[in-house]
Protein backbone atom coordinates (compact mmCIF):
# COMPACT_ATOMS: atom_id res chain seq x y z
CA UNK A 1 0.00 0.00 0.00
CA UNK A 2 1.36 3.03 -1.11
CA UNK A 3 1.02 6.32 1.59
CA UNK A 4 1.26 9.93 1.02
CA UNK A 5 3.32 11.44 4.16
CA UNK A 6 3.48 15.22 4.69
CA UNK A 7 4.31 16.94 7.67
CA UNK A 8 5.11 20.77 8.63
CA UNK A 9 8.73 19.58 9.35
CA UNK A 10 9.29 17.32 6.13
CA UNK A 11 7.35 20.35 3.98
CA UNK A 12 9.60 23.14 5.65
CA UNK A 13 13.31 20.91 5.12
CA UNK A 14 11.77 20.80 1.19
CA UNK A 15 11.48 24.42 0.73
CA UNK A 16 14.33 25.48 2.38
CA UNK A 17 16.10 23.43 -0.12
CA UNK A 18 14.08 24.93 -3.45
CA UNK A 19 15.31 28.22 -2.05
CA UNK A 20 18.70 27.10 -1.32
CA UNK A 21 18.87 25.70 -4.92
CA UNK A 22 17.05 28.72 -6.79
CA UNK A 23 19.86 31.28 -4.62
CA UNK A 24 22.63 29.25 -5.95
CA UNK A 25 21.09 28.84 -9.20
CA UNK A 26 20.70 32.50 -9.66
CA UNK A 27 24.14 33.51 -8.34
CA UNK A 28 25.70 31.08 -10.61
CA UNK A 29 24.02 32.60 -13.59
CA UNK A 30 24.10 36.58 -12.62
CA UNK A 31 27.18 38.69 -13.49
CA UNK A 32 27.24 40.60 -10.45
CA UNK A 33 30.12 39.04 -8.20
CA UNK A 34 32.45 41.94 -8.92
CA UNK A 35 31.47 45.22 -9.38
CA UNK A 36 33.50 48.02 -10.78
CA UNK A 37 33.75 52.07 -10.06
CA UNK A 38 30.55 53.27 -11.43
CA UNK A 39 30.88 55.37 -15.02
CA UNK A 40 29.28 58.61 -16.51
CA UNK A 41 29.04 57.91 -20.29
CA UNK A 42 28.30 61.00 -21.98
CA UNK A 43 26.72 60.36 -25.66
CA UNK A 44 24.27 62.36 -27.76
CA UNK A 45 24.20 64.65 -25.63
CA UNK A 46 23.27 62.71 -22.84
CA UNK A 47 24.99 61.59 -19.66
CA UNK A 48 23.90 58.28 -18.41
CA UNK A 49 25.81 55.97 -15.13
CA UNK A 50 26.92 52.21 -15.48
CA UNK A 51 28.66 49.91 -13.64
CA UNK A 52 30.55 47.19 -14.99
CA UNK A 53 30.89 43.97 -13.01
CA UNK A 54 32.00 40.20 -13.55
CA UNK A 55 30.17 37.08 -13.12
CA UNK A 56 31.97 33.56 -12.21
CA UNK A 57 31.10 32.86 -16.18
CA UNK A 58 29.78 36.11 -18.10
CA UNK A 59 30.98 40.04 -17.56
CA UNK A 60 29.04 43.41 -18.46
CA UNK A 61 30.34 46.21 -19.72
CA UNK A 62 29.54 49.46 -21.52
CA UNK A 63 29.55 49.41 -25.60
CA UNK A 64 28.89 52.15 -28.31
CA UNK A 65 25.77 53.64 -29.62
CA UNK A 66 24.73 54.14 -26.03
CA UNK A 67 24.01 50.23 -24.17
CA UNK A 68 25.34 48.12 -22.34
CA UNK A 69 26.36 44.64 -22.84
CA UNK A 70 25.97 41.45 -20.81
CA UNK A 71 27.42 37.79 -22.26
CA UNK A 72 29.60 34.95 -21.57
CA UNK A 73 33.03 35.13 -21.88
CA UNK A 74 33.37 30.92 -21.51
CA UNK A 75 33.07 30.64 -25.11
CA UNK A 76 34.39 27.00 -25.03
CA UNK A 77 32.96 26.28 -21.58
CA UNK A 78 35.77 24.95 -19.02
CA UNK A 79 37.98 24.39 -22.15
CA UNK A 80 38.38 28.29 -22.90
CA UNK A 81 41.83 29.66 -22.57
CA UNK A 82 42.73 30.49 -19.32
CA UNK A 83 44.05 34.21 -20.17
CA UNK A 84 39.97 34.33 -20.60
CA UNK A 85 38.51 32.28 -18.54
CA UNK A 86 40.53 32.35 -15.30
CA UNK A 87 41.34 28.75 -14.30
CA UNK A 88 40.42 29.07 -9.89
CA UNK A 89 36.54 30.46 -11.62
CA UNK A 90 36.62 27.94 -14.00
CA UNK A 91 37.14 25.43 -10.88
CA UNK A 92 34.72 27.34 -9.00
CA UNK A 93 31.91 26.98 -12.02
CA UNK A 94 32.20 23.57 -11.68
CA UNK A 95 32.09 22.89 -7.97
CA UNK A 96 29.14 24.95 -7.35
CA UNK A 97 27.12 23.41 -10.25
CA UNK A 98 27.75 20.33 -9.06
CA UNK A 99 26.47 21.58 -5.59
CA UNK A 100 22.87 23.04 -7.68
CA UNK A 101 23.16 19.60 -8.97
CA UNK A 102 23.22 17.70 -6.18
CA UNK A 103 20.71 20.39 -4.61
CA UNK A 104 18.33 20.18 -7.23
CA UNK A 105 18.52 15.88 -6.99
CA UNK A 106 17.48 16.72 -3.33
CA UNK A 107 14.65 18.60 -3.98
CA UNK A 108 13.25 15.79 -6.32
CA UNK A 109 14.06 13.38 -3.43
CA UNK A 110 12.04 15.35 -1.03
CA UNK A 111 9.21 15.36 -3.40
CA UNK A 112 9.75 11.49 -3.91
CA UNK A 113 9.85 11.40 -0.32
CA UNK A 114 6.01 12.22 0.32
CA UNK A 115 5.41 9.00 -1.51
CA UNK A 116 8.17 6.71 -1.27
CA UNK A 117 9.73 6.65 2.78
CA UNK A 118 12.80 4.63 2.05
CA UNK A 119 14.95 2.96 -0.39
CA UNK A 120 16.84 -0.21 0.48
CA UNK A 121 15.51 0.13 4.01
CA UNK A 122 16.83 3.53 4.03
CA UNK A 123 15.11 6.66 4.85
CA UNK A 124 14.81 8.65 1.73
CA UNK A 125 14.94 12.19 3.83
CA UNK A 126 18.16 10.97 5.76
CA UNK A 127 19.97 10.30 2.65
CA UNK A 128 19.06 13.31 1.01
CA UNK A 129 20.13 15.35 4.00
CA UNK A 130 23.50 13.45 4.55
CA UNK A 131 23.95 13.98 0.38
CA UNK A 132 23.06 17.64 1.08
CA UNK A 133 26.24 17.70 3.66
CA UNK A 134 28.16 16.93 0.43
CA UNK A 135 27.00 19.17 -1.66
CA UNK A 136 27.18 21.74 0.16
CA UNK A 137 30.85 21.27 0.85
CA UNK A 138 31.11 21.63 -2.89
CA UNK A 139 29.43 25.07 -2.66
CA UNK A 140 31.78 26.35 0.40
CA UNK A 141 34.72 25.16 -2.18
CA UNK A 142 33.41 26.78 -5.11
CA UNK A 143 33.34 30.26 -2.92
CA UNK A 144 36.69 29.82 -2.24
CA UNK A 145 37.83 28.92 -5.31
CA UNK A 146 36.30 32.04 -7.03
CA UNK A 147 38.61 35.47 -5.04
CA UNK A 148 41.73 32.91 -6.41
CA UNK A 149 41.42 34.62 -9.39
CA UNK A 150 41.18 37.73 -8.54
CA UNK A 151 45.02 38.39 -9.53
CA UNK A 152 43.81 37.21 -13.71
CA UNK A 153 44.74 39.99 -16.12
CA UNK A 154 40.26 40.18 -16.37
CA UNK A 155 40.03 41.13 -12.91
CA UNK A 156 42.65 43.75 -13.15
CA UNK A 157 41.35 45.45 -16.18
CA UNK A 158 38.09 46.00 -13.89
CA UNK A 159 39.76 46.62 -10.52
CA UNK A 160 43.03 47.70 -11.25
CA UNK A 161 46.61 46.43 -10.73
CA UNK A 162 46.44 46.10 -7.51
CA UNK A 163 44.03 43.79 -7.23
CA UNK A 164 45.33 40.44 -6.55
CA UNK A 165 44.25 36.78 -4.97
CA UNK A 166 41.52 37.30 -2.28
CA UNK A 167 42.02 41.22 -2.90
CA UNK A 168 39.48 42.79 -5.33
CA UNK A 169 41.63 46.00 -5.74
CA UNK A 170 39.20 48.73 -6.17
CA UNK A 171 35.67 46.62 -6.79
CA UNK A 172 33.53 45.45 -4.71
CA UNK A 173 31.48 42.05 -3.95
CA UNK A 174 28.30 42.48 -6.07
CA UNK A 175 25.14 40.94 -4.81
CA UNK A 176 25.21 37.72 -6.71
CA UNK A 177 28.25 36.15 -4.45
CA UNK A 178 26.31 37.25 -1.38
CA UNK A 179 23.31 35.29 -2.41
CA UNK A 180 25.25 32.56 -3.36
CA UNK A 181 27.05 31.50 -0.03
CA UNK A 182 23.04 32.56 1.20
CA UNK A 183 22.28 29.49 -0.86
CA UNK A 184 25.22 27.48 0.75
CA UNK A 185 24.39 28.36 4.32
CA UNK A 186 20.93 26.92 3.58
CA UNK A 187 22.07 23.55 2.67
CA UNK A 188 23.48 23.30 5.57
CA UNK A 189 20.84 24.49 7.17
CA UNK A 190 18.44 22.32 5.27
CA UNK A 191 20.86 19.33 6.11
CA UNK A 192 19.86 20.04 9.67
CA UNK A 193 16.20 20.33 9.40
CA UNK A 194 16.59 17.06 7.47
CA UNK A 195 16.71 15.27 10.83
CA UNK A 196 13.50 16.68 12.74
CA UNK A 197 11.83 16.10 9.41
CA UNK A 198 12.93 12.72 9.04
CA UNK A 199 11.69 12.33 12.73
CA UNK A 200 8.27 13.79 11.77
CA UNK A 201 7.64 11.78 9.06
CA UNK A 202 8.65 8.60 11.37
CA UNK A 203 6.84 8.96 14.27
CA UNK A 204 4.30 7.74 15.95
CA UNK A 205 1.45 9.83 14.77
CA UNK A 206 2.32 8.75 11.24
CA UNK A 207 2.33 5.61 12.42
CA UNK A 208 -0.95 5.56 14.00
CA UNK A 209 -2.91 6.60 11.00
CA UNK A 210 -1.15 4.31 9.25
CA UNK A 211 -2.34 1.55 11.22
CA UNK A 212 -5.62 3.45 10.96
CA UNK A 213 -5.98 2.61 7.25
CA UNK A 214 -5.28 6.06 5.89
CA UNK A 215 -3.30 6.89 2.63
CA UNK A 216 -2.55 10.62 2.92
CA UNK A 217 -1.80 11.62 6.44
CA UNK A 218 -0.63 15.00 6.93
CA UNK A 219 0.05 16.74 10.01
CA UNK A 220 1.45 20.09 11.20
């Protein structure tokens, strides 16, 4: 007999972990880890402000005919030159997407979860939470990875020459790192909750209407 288990503990450990993914999954893709000194482009007449920043995989800057552009510069993925594509960011790209991987195969566990308890007499919450431990070791790398190369001929044409490893010279962290190691810090988080919610969805309430005859059985 198949039963449908949700509790408030099991439904909060599942949405921490969308957000946690989503943050991670947005800093990933957003250019805004580094921001430059802000600039007053003056064109037809007009004076306008920009300020040109650097992903962990794509840069903005300011081109003619007054707009700004926003692209990749990983034109080959990890296999771009390293003069382009600094090799600590390309390290950092793929440690962190392997943690919004392995946050993202949580998330469908958790959902699997509601339906399916355990898998080879394991509890399918537990080993999602223990697997978010791991992945979220990959996202703490990836962060550290990433102010490595702040000392790449890039950085310095945004930040000057004296910016160097771990020393962003005259940027600044944009927004998108912040909300990254957010992300992180939820995993770990989420690997927490993992435990009262794998309690919850264990215990002796759920058991009860289980014995009880009844398929979906939520409680608070």
């Amino acid at each position: 007999m198949c039963y449908v288990i949700v509790t408030g503990r099991s439904l909060a450990w599942l949405l921490l972990s969308l957000v946690a993914f989503m943050f991670i999954l947005v800093g990933i893709m957003t250019p805004k880890w580094l921001t430059g000194q802000p600039q007053v482009i003056n064109e037809n007449n007009a004076t306008s402000f920009f300020v040109p920043s650097v992903g962990i995989y794509s840069r903005c800057r300011w081109m003619s005919h007054n707009h700004d552009n926003c692209g990749s510069f990983s034109f080959d993925g990890l296999a771009t030159d390293s003069s382009i594509y600094p090799g600590p960011w390309k390290a950092a790209m793929f440690f962190l997407s392997l943690c919004a991987a392995i946050q993202f195969a949580t998330v469908l566990a958790g959902v699997m979860a509601c339906c399916v308890q355990s898998v080879f007499k394991k509890s399918v919450i537990s080993l999602a939470g223990a697997t978010q431990a791991l992945g979220g070791l990959f996202g703490v790398l990836g962060l550290l990875l990433y102010p490595w190369g702040w000392g790449a001929p890039r950085v310095k044409n945004l930040c000057g020459e004296n910016s160097e490893p771990y020393i962003p010279g005259d940027c600044s962290i944009g927004w998108a790192m912040f909300v990254t190691a957010t992300g992180v810090a939820q995993i770990f988080l989420a690997c927490a909750l993992s435990k009262t919610a794998d309690k919850a969805a264990n215990s002796d309430k759920v058991q009860f209407q289980m014995d009880e005859g009844k398929q979906l059985i939520c409680l608070a």
